[in-house]
C-alpha atoms as a PDB file:
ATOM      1  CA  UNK A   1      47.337 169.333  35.079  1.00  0.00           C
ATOM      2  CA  UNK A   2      50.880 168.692  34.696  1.00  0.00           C
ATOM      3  CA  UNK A   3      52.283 165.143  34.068  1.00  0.00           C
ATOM      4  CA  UNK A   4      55.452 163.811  35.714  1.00  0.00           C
ATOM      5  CA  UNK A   5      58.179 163.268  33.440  1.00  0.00           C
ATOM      6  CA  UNK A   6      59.812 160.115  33.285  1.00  0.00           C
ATOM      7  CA  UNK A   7      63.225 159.025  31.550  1.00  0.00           C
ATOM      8  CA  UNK A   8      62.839 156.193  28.840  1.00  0.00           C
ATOM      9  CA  UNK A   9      63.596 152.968  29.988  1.00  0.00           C
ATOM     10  CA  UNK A  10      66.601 151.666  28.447  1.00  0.00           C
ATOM     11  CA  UNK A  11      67.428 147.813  28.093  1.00  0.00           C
ATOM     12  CA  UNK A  12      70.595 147.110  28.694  1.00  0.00           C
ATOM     13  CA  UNK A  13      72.635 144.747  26.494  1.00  0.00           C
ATOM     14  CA  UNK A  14      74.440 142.044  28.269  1.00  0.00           C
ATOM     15  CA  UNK A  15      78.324 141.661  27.406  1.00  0.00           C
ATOM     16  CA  UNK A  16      79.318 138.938  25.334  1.00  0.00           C
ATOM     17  CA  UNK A  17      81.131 135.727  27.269  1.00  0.00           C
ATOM     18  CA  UNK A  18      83.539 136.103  25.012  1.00  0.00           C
ATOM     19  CA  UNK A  19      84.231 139.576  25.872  1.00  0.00           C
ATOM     20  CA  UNK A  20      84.888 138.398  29.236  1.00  0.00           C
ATOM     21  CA  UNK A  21      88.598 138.414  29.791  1.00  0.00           C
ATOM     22  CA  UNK A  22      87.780 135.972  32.710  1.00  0.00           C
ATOM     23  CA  UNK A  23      85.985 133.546  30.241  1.00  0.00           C
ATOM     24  CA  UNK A  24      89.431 133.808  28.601  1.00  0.00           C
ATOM     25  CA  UNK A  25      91.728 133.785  31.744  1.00  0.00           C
ATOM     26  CA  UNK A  26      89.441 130.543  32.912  1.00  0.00           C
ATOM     27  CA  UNK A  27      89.833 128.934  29.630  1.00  0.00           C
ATOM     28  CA  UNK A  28      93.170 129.118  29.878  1.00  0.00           C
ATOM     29  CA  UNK A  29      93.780 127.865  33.370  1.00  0.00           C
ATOM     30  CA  UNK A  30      92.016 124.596  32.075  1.00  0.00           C
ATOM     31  CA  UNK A  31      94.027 123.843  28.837  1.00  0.00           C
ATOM     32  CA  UNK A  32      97.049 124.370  30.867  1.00  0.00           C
ATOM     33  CA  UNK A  33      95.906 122.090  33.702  1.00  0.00           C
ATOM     34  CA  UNK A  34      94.638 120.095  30.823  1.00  0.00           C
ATOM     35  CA  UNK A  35      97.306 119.985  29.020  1.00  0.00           C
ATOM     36  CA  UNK A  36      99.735 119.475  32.339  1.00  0.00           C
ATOM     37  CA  UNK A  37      97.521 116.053  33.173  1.00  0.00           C
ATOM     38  CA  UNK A  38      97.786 114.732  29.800  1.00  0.00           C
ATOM     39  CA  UNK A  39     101.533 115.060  29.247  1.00  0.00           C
ATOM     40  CA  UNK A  40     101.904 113.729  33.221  1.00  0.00           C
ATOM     41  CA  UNK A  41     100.007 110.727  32.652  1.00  0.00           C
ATOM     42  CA  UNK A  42      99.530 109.759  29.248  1.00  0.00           C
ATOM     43  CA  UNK A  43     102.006 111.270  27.410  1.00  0.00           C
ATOM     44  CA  UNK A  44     103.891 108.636  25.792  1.00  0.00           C
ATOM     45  CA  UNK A  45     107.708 109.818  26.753  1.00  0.00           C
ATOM     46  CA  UNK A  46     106.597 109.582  30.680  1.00  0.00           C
ATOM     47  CA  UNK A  47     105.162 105.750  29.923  1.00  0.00           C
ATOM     48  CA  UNK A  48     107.260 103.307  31.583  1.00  0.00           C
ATOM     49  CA  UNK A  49     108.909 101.503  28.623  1.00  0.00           C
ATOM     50  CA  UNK A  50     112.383  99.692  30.183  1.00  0.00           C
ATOM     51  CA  UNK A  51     112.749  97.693  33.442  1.00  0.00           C
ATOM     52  CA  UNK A  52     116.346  97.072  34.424  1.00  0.00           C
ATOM     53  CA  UNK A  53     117.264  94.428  36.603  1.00  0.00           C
ATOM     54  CA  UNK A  54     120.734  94.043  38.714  1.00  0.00           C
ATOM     55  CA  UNK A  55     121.737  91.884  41.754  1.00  0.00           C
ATOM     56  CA  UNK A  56     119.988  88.524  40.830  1.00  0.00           C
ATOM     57  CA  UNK A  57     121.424  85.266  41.195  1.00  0.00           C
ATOM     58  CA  UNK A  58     118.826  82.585  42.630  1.00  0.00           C
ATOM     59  CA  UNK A  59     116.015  84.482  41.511  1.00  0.00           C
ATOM     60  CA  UNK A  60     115.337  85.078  37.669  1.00  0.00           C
ATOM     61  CA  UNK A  61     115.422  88.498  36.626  1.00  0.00           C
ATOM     62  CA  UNK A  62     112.524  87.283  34.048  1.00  0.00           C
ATOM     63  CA  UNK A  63     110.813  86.191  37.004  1.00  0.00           C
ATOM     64  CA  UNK A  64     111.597  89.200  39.120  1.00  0.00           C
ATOM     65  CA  UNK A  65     110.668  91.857  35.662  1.00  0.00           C
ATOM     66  CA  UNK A  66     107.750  90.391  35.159  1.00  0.00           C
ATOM     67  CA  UNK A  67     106.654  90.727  39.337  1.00  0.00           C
ATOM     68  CA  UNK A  68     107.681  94.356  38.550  1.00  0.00           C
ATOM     69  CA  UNK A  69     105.519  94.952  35.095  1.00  0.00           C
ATOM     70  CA  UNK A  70     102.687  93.676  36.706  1.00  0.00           C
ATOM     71  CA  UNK A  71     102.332  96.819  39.112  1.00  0.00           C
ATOM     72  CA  UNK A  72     103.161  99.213  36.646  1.00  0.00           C
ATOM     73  CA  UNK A  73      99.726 100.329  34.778  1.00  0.00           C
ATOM     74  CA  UNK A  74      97.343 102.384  36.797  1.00  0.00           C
ATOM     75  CA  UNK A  75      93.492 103.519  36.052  1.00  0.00           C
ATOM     76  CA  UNK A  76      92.844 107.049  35.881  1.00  0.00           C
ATOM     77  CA  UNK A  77      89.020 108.230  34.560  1.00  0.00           C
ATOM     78  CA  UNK A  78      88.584 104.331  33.224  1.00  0.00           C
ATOM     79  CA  UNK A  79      91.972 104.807  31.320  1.00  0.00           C
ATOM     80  CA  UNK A  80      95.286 102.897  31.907  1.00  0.00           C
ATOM     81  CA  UNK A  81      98.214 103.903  32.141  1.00  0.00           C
ATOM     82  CA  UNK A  82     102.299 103.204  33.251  1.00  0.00           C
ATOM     83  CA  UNK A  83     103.098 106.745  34.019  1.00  0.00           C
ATOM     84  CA  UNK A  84     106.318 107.284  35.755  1.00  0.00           C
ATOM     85  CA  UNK A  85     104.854 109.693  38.346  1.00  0.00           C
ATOM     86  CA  UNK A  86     102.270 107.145  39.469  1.00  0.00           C
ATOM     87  CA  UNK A  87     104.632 104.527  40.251  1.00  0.00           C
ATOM     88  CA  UNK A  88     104.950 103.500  43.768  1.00  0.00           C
ATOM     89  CA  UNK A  89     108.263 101.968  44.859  1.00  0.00           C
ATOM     90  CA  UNK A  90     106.906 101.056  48.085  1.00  0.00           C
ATOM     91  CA  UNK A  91     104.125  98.677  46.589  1.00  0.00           C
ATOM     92  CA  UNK A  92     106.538  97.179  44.333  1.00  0.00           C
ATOM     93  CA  UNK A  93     108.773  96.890  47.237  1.00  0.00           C
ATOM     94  CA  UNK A  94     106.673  95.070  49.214  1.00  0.00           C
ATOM     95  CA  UNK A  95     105.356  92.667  46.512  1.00  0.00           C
ATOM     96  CA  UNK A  96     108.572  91.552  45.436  1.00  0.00           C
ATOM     97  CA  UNK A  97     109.842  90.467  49.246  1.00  0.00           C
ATOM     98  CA  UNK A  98     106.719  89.059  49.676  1.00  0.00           C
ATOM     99  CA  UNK A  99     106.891  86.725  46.916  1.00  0.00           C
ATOM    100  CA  UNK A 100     110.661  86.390  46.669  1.00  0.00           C
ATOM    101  CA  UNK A 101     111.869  85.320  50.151  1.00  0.00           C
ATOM    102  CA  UNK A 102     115.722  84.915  48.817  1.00  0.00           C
ATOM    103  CA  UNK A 103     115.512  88.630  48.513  1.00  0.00           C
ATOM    104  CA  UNK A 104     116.590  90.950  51.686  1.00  0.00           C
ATOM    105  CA  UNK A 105     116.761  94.442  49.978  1.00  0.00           C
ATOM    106  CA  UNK A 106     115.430  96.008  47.276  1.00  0.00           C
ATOM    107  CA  UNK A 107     116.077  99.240  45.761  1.00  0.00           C
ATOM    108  CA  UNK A 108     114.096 101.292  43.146  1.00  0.00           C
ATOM    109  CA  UNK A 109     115.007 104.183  41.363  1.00  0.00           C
ATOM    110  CA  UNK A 110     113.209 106.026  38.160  1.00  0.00           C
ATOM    111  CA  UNK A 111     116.399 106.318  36.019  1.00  0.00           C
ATOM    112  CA  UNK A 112     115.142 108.079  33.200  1.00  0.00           C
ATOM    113  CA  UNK A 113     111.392 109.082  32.024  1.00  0.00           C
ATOM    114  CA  UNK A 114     110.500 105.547  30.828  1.00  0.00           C
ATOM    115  CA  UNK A 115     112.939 103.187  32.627  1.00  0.00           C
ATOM    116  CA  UNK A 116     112.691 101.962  35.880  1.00  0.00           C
ATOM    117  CA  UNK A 117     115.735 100.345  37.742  1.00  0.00           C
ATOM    118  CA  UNK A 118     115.691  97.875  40.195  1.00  0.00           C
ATOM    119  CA  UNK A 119     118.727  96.555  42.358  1.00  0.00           C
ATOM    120  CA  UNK A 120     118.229  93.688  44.753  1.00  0.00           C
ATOM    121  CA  UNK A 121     120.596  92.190  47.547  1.00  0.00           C
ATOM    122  CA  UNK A 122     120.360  88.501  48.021  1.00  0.00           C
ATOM    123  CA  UNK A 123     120.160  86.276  51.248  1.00  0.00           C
ATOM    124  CA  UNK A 124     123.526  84.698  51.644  1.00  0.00           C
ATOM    125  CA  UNK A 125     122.778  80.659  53.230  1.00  0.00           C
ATOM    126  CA  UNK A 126     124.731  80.806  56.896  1.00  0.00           C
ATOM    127  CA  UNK A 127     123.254  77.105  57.711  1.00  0.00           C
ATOM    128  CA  UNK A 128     120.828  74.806  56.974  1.00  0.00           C
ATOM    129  CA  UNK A 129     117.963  74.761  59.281  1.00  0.00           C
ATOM    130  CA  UNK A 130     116.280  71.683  59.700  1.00  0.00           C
ATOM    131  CA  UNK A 131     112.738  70.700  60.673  1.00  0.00           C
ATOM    132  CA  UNK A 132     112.013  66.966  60.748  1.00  0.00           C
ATOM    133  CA  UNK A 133     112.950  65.763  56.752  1.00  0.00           C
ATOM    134  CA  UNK A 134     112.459  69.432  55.641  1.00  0.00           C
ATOM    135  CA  UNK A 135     115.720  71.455  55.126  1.00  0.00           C
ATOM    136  CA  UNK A 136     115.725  74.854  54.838  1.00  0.00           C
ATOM    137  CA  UNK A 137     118.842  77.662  54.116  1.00  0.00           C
ATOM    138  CA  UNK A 138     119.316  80.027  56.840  1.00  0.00           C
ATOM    139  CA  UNK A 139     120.282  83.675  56.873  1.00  0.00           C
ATOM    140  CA  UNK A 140     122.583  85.749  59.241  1.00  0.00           C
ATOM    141  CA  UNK A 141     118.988  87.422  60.744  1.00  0.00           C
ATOM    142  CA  UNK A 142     117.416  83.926  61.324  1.00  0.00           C
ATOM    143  CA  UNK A 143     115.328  83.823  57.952  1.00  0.00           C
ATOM    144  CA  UNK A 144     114.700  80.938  55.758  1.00  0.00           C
ATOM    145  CA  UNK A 145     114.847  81.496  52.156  1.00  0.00           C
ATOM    146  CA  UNK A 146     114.734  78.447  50.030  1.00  0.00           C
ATOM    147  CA  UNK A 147     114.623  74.942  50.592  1.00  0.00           C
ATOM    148  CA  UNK A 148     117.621  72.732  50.305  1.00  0.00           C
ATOM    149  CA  UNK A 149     119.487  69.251  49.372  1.00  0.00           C
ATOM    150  CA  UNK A 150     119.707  66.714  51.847  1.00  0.00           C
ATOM    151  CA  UNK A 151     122.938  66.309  51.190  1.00  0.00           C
ATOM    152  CA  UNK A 152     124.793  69.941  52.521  1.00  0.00           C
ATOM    153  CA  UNK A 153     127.860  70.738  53.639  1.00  0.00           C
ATOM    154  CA  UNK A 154     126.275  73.357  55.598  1.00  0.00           C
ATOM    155  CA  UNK A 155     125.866  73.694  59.709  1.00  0.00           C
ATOM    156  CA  UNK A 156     123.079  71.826  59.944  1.00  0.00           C
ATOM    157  CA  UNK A 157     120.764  72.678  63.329  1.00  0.00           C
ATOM    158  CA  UNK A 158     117.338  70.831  63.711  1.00  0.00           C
ATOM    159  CA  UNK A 159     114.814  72.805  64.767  1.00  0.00           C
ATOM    160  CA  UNK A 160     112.879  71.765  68.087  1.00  0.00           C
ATOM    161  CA  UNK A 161     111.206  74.941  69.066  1.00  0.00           C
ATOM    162  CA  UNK A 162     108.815  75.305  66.092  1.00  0.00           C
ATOM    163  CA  UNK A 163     105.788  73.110  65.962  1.00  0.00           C
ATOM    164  CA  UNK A 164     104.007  74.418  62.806  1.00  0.00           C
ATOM    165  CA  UNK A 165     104.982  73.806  59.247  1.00  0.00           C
ATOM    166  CA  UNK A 166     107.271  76.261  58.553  1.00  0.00           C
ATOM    167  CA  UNK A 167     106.852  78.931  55.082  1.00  0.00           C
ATOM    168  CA  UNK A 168     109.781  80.707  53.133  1.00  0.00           C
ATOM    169  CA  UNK A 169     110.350  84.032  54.242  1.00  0.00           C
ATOM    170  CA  UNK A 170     109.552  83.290  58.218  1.00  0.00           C
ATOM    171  CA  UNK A 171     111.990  84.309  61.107  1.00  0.00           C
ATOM    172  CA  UNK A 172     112.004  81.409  63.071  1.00  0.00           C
ATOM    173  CA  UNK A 173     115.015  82.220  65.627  1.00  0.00           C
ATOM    174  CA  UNK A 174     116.436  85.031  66.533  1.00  0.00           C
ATOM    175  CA  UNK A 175     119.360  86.521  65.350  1.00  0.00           C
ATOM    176  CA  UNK A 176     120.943  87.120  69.143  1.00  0.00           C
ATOM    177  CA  UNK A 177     120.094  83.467  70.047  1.00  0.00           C
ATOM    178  CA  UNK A 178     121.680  82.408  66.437  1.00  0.00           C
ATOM    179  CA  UNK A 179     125.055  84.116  67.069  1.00  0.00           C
ATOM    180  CA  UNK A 180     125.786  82.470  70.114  1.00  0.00           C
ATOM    181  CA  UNK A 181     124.572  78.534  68.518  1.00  0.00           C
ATOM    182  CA  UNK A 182     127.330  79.796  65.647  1.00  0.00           C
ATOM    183  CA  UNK A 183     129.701  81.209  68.038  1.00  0.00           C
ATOM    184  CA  UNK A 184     129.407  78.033  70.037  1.00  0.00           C
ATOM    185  CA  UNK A 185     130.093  75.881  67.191  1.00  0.00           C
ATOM    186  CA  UNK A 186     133.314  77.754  66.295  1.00  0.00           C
ATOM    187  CA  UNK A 187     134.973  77.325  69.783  1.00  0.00           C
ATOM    188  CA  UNK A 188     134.026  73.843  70.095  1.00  0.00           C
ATOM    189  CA  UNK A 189     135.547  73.043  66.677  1.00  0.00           C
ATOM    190  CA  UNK A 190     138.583  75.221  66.455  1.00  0.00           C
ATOM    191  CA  UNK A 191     139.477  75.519  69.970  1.00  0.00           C
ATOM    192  CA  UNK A 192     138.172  72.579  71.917  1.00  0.00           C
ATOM    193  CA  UNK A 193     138.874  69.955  68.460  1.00  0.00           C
ATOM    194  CA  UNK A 194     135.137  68.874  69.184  1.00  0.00           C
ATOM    195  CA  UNK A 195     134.263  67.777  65.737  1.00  0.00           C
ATOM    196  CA  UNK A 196     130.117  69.059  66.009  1.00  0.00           C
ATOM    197  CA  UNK A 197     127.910  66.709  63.849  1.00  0.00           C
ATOM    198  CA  UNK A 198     124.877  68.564  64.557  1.00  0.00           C
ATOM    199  CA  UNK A 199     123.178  71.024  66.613  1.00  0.00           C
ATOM    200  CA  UNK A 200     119.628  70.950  68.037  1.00  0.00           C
ATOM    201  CA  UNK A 201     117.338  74.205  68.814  1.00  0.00           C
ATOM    202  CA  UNK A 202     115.077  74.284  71.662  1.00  0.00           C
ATOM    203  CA  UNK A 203     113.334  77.572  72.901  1.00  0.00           C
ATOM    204  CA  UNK A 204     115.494  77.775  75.946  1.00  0.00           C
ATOM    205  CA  UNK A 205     118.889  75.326  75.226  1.00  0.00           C
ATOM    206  CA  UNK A 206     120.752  73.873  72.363  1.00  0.00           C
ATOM    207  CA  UNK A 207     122.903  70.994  72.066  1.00  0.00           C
ATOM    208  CA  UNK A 208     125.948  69.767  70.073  1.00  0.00           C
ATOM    209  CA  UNK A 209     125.808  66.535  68.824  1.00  0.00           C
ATOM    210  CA  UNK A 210     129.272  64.942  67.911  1.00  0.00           C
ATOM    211  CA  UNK A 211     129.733  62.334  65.242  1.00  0.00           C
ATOM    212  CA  UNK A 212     130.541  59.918  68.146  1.00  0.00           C
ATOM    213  CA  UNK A 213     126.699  59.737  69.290  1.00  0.00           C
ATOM    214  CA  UNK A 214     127.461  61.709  72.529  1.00  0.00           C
ATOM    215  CA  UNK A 215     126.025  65.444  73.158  1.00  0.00           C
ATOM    216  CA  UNK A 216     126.433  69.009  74.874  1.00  0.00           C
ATOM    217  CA  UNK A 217     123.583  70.521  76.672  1.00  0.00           C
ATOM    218  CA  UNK A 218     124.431  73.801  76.855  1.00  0.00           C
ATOM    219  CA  UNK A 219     122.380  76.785  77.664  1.00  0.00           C
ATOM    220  CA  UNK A 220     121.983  80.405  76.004  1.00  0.00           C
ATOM    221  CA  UNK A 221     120.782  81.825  79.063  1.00  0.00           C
ATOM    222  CA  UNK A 222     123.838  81.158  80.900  1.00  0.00           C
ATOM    223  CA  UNK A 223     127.237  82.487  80.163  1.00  0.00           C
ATOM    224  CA  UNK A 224     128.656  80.777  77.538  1.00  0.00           C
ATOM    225  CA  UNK A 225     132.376  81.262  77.928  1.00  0.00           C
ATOM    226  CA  UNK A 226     131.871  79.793  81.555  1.00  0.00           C
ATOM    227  CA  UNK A 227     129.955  76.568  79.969  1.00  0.00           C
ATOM    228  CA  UNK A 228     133.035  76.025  77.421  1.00  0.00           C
ATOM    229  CA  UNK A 229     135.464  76.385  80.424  1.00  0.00           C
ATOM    230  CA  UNK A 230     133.880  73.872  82.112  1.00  0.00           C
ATOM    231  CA  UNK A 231     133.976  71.573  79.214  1.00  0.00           C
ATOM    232  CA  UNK A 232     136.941  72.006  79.074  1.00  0.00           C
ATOM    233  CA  UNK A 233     138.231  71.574  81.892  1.00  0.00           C
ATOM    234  CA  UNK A 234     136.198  68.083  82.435  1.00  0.00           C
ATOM    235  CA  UNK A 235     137.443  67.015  78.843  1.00  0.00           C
ATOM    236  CA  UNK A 236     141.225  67.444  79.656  1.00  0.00           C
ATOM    237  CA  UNK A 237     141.248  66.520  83.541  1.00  0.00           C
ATOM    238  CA  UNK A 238     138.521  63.491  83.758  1.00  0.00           C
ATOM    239  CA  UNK A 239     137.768  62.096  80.185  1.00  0.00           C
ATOM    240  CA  UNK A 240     140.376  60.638  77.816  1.00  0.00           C
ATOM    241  CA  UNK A 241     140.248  60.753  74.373  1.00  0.00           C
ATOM    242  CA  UNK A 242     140.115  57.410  73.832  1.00  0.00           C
ATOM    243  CA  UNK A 243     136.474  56.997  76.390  1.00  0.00           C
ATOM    244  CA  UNK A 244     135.418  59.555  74.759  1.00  0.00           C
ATOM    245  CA  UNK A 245     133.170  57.219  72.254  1.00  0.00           C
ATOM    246  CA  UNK A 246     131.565  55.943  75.343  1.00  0.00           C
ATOM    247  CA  UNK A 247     130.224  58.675  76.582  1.00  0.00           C
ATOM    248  CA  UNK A 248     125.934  59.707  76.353  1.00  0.00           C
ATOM    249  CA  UNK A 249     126.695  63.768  77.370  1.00  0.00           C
ATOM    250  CA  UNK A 250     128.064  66.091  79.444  1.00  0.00           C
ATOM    251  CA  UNK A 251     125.635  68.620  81.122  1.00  0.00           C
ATOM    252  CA  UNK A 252     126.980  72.221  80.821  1.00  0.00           C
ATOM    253  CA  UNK A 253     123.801  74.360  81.479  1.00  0.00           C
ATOM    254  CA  UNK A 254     123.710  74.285  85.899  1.00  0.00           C
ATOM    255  CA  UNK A 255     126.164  76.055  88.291  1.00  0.00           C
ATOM    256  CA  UNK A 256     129.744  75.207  88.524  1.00  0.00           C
ATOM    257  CA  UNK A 257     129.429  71.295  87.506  1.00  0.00           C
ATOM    258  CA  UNK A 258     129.395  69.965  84.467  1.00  0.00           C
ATOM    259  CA  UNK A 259     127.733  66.416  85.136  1.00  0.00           C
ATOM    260  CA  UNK A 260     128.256  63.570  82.433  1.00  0.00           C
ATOM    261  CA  UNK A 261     127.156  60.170  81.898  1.00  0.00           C
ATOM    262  CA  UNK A 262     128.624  57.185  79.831  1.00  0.00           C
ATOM    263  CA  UNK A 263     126.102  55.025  77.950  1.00  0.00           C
ATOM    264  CA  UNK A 264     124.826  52.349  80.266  1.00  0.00           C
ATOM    265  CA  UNK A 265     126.535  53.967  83.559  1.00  0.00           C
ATOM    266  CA  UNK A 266     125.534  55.931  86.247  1.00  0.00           C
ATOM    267  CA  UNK A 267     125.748  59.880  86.001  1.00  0.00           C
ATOM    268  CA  UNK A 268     129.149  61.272  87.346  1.00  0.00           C
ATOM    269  CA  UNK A 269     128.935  64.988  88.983  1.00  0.00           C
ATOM    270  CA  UNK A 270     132.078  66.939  88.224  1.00  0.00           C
END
């Protein structure tokens, strides 16, 4: 009887890993990433080293570095670190007009692999805005920025719209309805020689208060160069300069009349 024949079974030897020329392509792939995450984050040369400061006046550029340095470092795998790259110029942004209100703009730039600039525009006072014994300085887009002296030469307009306590940083009129107060101001002093002591701000009308006790009601609503005509024209034609002093207001905000009233007489329709 014949046998089958059958070839010897042969065990194969497996290749070593480090034979493998992907083993060695692999290995590579991570020391570079490796090595690119390392010199990104932690490498020393990309730490952020230098914070320059430019635009300050009110605020102290101490103050304003140290508001800066404090969102600098970053965590990455439990480690810290102030790597250029991980900055973000929007949260620093935001945290330094939220806690300095005197500041309107901010720029930030990375100026070189360790230094960070940082350029701010200040709020420039228009008036001083009042709200019972608290003054406030006033920007040109209705802000407040910083409290102020009793004692101002500044336009000084008493707020009457606002009921709350009011914070630093808060829009409390807008800048539309603040032109035309401002705008008012200027024609009454320069062209009408109303000497304005004071202005107050309601929601829907203002007033001009001269030094003499008596007031404008005048309306934003309504057209304005109509409401200074009329004044005007009742200030030249029916009320001499010297009764002026006697007089309580003159009504500007209705129609075609401008109404006014001495102190302790009856109201007289123009």
């Amino acid at each position: 009887m014949k046998h089958a024949y059958r070839k010897p079974y042969r065990v194969k030897r497996r290749k070593s890993i480090f034979k493998s020329r992907f083993f060695w392509l692999g290995l590579l792939v991570f020391i570079f990433i490796a090595a690119l995450f390392y010199t990104l984050f932690f490498f020393e040369a990309f730490q952020v080293k230098q914070i320059t400061i430019a635009g300050t006046g009110r605020v102290s550029a101490e103050e304003l570095r140290d508001a800066v340095e404090n969102k600098l470092e970053n965590e990455i795998l439990f480690l810290k670190t102030k790597s250029i790259f991980l900055i973000s110029s929007q949260k620093i942004k935001e945290d330094i007009l939220s806690k300095f209100p005197q500041i309107a703009k901010v720029e930030i730039k990375r100026t070189s692999p360790d230094t960070l600039s940082v350029w701010v525009a200040e709020r420039a006072e228009l008036v001083s805005w009042w709200q019972k014994d608290t003054c406030f300085l006033l920007d040109g887009e209705g802000i407040i920025f910083e409290k102020c002296p009793s004692e101002t030469s500044l336009t000084k307009l008493l707020d009457q719209k606002n009921t709350t306590p009011l914070n630093l940083g808060e829009k409390v009129i807008e800048k539309e309805y603040l032109e035309k107060i401002l705008e008012t101001h200027r024609r009454l002093t320069n062209e009408l020689k109303i000497e304005v002591e004071e202005m107050a701000v309601f929601s829907n009308e203002f007033d001009a208060k001269t030094p003499e006790g008596w007031k404008i009601y005048l309306s934003p609503e309504e057209d304005l160069d109509w409401q200074l005509t009329k004044l005007s024209q009742v200030i030249e034609k029916e009320i001499p300069p010297e009764r002026r002093k006697d007089l309580d207001y003159i009504e500007l905000r209705f129609g075609n009349f401008a109404p006014y009233k001495y102190k302790e007489a009856e109201s007289i329709i123009d």
